[in-house]
N, C-alpha and C. Protein backbone atom coordinates (compact mmCIF):
# COMPACT_ATOMS: atom_id res chain seq x y z
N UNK A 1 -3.64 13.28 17.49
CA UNK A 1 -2.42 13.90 17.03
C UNK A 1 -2.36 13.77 15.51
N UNK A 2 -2.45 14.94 14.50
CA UNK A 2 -2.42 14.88 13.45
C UNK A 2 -1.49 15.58 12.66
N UNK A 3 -0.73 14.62 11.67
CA UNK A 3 0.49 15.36 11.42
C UNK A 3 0.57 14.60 10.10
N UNK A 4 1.62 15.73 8.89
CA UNK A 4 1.39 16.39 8.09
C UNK A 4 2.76 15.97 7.77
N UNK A 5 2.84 14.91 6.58
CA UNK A 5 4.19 14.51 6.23
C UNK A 5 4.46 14.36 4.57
N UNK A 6 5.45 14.38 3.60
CA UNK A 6 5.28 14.30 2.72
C UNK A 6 6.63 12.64 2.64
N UNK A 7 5.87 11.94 1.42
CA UNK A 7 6.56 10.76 1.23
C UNK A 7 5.86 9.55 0.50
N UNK A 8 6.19 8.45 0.34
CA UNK A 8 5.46 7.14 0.01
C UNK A 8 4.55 6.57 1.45
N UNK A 9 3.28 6.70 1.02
CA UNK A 9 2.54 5.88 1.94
C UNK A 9 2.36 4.71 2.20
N UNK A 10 2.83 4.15 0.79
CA UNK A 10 2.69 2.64 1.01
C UNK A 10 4.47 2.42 1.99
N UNK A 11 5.49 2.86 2.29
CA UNK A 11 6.07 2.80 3.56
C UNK A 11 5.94 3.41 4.41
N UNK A 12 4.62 3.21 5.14
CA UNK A 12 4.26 3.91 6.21
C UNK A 12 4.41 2.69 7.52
N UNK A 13 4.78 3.19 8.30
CA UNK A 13 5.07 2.41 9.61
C UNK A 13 3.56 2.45 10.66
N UNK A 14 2.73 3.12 10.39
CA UNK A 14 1.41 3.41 10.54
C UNK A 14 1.00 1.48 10.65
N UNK A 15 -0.16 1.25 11.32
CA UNK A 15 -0.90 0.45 11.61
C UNK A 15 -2.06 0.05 10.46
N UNK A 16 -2.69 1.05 10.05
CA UNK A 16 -3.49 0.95 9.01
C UNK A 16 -3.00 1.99 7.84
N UNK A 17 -3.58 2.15 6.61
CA UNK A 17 -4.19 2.46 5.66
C UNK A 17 -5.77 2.82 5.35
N UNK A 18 -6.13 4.55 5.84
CA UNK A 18 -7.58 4.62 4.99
C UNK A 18 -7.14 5.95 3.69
N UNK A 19 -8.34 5.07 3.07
CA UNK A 19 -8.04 6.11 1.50
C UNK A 19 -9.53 6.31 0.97
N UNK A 20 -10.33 7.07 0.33
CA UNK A 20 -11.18 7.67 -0.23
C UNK A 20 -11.61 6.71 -1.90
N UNK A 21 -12.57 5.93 -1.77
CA UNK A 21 -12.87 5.39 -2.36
C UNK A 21 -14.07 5.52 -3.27
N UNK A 22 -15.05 4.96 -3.88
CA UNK A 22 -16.53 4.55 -3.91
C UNK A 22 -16.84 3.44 -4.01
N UNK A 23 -18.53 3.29 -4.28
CA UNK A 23 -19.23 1.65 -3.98
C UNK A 23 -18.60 1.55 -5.19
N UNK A 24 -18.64 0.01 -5.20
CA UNK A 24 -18.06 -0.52 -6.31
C UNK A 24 -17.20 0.35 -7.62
N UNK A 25 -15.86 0.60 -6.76
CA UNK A 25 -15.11 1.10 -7.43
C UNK A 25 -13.66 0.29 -8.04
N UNK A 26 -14.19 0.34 -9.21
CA UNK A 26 -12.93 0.11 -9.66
C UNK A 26 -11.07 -0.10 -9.67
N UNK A 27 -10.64 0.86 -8.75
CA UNK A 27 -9.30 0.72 -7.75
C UNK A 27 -8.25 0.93 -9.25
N UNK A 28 -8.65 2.10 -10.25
CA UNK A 28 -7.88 2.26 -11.52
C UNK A 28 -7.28 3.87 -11.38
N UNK A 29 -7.50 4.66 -10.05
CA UNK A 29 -7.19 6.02 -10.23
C UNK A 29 -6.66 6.12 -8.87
N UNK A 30 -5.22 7.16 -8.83
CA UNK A 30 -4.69 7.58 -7.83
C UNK A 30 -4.28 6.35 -6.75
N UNK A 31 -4.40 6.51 -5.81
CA UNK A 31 -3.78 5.80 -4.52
C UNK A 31 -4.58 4.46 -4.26
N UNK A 32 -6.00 4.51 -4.49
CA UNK A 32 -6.31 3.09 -4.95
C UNK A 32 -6.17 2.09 -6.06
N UNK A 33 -5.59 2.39 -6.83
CA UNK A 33 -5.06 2.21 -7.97
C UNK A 33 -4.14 1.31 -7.91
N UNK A 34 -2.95 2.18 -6.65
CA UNK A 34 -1.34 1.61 -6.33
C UNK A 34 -1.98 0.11 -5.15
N UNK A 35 -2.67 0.80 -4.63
CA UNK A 35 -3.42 -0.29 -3.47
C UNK A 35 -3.57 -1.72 -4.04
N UNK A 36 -4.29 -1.49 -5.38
CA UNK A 36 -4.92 -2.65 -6.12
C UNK A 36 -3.60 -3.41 -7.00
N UNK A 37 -2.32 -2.85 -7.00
CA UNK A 37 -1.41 -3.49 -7.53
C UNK A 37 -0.40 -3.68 -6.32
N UNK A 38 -0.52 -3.03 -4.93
CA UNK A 38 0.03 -4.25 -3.95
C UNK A 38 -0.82 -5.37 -3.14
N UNK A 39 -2.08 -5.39 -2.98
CA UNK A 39 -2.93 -5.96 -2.48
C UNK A 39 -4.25 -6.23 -3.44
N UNK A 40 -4.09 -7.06 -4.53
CA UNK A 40 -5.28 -6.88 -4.89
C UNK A 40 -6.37 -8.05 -4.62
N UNK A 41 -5.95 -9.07 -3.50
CA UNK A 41 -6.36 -9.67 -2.91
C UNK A 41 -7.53 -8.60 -1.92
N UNK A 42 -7.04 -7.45 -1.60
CA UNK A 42 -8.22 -6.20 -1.07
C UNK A 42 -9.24 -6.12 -1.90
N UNK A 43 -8.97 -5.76 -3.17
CA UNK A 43 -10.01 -5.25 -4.53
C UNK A 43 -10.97 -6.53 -4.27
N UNK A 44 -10.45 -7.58 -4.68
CA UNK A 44 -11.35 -8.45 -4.70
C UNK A 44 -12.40 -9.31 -3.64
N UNK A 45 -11.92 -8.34 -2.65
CA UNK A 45 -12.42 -8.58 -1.27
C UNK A 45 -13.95 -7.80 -1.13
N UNK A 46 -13.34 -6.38 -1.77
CA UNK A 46 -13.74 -5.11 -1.60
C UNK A 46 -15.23 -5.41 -2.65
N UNK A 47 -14.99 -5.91 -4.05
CA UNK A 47 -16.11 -5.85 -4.66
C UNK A 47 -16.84 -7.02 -4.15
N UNK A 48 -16.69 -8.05 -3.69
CA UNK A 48 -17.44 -9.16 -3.04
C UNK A 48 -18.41 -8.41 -2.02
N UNK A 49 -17.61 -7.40 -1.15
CA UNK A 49 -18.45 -7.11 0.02
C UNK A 49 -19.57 -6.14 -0.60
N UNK A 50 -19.08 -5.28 -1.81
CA UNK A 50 -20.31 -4.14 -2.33
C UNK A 50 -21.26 -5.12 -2.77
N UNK A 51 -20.95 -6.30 -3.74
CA UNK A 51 -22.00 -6.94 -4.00
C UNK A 51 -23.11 -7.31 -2.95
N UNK A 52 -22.26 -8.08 -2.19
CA UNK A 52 -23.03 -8.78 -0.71
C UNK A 52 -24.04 -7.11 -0.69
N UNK A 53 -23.44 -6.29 0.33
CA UNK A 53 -24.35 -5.57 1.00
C UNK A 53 -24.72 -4.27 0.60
N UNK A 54 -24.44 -4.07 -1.19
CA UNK A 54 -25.00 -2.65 -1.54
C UNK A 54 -24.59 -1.79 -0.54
N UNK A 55 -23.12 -1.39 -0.46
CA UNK A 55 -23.14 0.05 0.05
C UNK A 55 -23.19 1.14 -0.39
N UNK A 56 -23.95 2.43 0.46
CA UNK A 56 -23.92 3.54 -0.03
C UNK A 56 -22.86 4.12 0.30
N UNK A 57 -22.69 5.83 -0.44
CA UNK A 57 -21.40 6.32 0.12
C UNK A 57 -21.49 6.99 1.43
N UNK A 58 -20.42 7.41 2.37
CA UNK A 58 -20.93 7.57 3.34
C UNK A 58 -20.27 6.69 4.27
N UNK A 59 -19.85 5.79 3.94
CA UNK A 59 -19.90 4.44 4.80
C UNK A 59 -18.27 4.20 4.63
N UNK A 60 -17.71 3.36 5.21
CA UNK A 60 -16.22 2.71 5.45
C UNK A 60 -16.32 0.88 5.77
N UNK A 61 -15.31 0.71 5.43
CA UNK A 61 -14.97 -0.82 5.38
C UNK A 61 -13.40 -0.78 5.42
N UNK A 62 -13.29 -2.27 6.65
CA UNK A 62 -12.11 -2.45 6.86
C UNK A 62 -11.68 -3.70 6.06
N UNK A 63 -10.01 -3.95 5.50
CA UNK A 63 -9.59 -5.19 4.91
C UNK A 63 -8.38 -5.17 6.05
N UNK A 64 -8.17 -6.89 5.93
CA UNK A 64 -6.83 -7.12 6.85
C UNK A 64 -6.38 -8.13 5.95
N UNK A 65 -5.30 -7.79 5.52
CA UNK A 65 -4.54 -8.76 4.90
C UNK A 65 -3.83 -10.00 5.45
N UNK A 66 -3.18 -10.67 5.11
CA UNK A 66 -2.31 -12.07 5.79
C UNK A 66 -1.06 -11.79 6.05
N UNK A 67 -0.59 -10.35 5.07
CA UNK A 67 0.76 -9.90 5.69
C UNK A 67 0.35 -9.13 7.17
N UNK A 68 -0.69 -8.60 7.78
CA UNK A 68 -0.85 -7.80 8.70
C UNK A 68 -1.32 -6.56 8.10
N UNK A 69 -1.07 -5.82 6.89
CA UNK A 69 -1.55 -5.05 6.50
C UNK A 69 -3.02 -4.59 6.70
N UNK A 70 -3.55 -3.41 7.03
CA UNK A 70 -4.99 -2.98 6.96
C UNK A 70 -5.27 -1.81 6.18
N UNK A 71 -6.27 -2.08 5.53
CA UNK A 71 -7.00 -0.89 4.86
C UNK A 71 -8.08 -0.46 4.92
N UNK A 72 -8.37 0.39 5.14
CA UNK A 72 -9.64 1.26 5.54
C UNK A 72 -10.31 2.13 4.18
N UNK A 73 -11.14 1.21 3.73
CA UNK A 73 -11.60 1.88 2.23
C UNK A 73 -12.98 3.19 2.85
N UNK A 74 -12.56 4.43 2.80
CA UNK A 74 -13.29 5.27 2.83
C UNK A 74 -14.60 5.81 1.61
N UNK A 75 -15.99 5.64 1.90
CA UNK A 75 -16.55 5.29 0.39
C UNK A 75 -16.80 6.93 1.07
N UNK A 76 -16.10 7.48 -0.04
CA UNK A 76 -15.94 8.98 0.00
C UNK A 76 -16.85 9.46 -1.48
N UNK A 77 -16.74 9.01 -2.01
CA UNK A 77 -17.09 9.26 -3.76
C UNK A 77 -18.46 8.78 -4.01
N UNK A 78 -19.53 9.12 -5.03
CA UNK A 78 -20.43 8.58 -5.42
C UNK A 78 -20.00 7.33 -6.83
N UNK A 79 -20.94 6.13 -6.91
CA UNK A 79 -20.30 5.03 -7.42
C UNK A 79 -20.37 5.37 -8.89
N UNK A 80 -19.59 4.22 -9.13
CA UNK A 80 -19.57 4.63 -11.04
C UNK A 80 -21.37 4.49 -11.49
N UNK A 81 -21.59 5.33 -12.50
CA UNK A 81 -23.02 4.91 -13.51
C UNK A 81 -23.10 3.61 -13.50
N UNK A 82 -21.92 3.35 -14.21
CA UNK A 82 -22.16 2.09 -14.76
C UNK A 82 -20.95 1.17 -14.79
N UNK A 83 -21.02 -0.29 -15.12
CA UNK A 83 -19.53 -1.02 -14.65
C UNK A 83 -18.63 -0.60 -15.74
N UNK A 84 -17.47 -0.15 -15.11
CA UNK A 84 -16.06 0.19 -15.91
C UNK A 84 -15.98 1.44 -16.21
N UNK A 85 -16.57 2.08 -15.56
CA UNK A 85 -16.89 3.79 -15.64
C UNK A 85 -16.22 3.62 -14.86
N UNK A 86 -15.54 5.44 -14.42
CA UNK A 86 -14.89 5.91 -13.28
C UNK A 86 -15.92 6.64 -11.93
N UNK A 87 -15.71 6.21 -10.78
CA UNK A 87 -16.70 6.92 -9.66
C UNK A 87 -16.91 8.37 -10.32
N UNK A 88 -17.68 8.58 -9.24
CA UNK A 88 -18.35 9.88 -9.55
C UNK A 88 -17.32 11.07 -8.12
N UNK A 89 -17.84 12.15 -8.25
CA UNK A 89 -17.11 13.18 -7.79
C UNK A 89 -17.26 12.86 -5.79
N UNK A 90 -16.52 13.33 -5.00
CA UNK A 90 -16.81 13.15 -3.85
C UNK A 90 -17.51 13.67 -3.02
N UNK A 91 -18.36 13.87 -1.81
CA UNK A 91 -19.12 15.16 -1.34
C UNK A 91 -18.83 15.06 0.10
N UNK A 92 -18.74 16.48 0.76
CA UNK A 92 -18.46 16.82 1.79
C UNK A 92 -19.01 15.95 2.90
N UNK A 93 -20.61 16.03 2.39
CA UNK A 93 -21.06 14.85 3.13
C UNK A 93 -20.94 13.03 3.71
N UNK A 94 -20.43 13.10 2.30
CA UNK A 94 -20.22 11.52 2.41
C UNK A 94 -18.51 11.10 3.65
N UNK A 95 -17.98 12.34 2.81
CA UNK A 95 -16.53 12.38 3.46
C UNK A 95 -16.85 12.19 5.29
N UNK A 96 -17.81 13.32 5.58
CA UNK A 96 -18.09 13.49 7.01
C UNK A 96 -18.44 12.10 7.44
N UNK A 97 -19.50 11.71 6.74
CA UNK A 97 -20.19 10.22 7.23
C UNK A 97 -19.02 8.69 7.34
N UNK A 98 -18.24 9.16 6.19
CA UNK A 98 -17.04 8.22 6.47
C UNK A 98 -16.20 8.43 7.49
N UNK A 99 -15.37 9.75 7.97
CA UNK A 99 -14.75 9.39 9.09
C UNK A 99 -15.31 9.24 10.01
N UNK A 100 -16.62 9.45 10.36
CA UNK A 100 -17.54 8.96 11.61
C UNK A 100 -17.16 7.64 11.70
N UNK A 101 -17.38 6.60 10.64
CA UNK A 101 -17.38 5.51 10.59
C UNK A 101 -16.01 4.94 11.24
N UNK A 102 -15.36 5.37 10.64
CA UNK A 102 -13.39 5.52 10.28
C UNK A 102 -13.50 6.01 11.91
N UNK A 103 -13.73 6.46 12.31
CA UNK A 103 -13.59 6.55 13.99
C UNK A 103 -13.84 5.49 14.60
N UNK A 104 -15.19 5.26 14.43
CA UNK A 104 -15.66 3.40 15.13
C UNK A 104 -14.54 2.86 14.92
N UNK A 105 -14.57 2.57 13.85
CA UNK A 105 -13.68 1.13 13.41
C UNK A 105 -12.32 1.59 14.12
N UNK A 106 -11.31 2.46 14.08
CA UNK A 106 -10.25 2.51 14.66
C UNK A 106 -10.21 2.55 16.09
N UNK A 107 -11.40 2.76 16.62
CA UNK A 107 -11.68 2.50 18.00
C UNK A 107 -12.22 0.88 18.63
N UNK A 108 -13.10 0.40 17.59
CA UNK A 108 -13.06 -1.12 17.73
C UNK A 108 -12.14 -1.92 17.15
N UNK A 109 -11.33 -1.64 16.33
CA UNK A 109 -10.31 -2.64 16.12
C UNK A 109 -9.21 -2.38 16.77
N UNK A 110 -8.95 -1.52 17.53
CA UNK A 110 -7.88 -0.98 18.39
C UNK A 110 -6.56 -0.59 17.63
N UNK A 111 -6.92 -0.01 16.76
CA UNK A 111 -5.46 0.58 15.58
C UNK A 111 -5.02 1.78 16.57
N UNK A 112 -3.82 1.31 16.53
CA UNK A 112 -2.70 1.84 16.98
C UNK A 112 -2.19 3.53 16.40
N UNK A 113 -2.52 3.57 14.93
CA UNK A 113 -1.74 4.39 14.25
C UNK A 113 -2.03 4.72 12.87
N UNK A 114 -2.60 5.48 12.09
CA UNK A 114 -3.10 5.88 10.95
C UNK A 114 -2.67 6.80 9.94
N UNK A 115 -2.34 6.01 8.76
CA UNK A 115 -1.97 6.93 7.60
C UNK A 115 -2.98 7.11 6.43
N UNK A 116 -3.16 8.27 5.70
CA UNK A 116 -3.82 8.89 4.82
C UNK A 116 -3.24 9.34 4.11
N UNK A 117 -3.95 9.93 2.61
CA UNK A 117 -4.01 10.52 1.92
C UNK A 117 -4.43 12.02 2.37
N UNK A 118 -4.72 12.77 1.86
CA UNK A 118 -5.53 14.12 1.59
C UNK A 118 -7.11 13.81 1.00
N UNK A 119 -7.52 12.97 1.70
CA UNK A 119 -8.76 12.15 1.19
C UNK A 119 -9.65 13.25 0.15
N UNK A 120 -10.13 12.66 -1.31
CA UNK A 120 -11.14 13.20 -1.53
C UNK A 120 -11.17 14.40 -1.91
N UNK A 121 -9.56 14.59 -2.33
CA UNK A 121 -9.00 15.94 -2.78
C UNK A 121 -8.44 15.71 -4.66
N UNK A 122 -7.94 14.63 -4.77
CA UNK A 122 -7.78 14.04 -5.80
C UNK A 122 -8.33 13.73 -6.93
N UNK A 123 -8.73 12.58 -6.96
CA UNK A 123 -9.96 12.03 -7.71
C UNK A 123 -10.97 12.51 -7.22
N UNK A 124 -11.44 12.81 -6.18
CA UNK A 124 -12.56 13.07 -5.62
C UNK A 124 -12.96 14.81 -5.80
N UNK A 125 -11.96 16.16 -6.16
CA UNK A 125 -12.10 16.61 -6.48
C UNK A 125 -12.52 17.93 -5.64
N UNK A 126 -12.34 17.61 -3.72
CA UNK A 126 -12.53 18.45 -3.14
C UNK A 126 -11.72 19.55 -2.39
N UNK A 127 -11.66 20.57 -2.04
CA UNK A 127 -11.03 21.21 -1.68
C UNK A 127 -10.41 20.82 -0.58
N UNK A 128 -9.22 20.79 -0.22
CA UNK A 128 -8.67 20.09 1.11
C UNK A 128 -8.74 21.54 2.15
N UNK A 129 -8.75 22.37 1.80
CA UNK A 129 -9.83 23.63 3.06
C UNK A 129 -10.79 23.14 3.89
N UNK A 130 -11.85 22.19 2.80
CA UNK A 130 -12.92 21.98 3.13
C UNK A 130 -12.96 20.78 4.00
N UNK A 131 -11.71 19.65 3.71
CA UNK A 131 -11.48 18.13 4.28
C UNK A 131 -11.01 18.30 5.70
N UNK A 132 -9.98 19.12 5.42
CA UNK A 132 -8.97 18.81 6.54
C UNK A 132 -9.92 19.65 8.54
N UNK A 133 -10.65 20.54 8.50
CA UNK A 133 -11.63 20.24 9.41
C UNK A 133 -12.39 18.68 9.86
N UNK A 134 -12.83 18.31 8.62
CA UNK A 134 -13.98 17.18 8.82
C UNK A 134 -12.91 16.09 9.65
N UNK A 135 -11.14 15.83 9.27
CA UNK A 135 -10.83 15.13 9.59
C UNK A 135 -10.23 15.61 11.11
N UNK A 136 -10.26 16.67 11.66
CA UNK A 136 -9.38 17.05 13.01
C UNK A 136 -10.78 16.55 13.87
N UNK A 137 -12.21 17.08 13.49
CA UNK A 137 -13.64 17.06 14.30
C UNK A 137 -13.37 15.93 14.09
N UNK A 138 -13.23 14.39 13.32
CA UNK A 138 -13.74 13.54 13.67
C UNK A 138 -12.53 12.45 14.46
N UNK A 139 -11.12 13.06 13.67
CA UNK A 139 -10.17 11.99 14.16
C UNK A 139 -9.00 12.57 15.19
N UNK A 140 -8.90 13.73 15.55
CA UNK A 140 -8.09 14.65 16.78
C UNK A 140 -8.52 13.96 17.86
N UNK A 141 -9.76 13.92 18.37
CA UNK A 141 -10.38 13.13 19.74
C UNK A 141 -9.37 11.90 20.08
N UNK A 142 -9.18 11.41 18.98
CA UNK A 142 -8.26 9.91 19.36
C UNK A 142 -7.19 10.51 19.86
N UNK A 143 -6.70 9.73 20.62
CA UNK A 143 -5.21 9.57 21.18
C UNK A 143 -4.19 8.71 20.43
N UNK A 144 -4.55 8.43 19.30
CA UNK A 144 -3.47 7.65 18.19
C UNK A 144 -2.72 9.24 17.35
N UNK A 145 -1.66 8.51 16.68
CA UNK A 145 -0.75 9.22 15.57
C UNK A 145 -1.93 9.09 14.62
N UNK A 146 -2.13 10.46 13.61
CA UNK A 146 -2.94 10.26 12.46
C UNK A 146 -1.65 10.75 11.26
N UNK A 147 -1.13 10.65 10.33
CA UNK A 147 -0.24 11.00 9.20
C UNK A 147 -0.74 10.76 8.04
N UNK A 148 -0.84 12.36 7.56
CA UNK A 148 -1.57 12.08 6.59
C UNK A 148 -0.53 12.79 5.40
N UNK A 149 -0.38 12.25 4.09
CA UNK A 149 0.28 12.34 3.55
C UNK A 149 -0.09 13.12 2.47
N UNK A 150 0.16 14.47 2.81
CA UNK A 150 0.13 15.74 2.16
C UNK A 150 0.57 15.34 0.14
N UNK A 151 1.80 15.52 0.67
CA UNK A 151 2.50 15.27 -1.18
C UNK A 151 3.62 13.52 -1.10
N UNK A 152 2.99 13.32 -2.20
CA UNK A 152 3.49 11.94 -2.44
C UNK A 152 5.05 11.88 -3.31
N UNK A 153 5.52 11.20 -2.75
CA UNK A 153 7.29 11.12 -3.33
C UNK A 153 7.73 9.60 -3.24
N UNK A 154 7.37 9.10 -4.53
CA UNK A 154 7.50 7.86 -4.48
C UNK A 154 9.22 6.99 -3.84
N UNK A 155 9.15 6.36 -3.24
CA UNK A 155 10.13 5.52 -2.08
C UNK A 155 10.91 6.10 -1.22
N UNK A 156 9.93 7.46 -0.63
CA UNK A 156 10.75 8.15 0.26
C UNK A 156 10.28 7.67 1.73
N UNK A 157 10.92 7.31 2.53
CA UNK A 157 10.19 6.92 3.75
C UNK A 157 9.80 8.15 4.55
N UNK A 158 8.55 8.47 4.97
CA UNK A 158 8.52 9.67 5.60
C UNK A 158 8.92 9.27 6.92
N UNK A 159 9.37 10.95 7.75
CA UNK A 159 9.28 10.64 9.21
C UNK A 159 7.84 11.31 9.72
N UNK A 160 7.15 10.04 10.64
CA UNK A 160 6.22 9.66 10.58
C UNK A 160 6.37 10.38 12.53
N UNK A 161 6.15 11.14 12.68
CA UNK A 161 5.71 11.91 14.13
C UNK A 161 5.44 10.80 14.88
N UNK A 162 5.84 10.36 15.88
CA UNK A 162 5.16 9.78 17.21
C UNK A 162 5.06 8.37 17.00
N UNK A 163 5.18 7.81 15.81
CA UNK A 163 5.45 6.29 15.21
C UNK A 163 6.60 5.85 15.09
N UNK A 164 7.83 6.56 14.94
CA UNK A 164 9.35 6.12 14.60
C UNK A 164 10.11 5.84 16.10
């Protein structure tokens, strides 16, 4: 079930958080950005794990915070050149290979309920024509709420379909 809300994501009543990221990214642009100034106990989670295991893009990683919070870093983007650069642009491909992933994981961690962005439309620079397929083929199959948050309106609580 995928539905199409406009509001603040960070009050989302949703179960998780996935957002469109890259390897070792920085967390200085758009919605990871805001991420890294409510959780940046994530960021620092997040670059520990790129170090550890060199990820490519393509790939997803889950954080769980101590409030209960989860985030689902989608490595949507190619990584910066170099440290303190900004990622590189996003590709259709990588996007695809991430919600594959982003499927597992919401199927093995048993998430209840999922909020988004317009992944990979942003910073990432892609056409959301082109996204919003990749995300019905990979995340419609579920039987969870997916809400994905079209236009952002900072401290508006959206109504959140099938979660309220």
């Amino acid at each position: 079930m995928i539905h199409e809300v406009s509001g603040d994501i960070l009050l989302t009543k949703a179960q998780a958080i996935a957002h469109g990221v890259a390897p070792n990214d920085d967390f200085k642009q758009g919605l990871a950005h805001v991420l890294h100034e409510q959780w940046p106990a994530m960021v620092k989670d997040f670059r520990h794990w790129c170090h550890q295991s060199n990820p490519k893009p393509g790939g997803a990683w889950i954080w769980g915070g101590p409030d209960g919070h989860r985030i689902i870093n989608l490595l949507t983007q190619e990584p910066p050149k170099s440290a303190g650069q900004h990622p590189g642009p996003a590709h259709l491909n990588y996007v695809n290979h991430a919600l594959k992933d982003l499927h597992k994981i919401l199927k093995k961690e048993k998430i209840a309920s999922l909020a988004m962005p317009k992944i990979a439309t942003g910073v990432g620079n892609l056409d959301w024509n082109d996204v919003l397929p990749l995300i019905e083929k990979h995340l419609a199959p579920l039987s969870i709420p997916i809400i994905i948050y079209s236009e952002y309106h900072a401290g508006v609580q959206a109504k959140e379909p099938a979660i309220e």
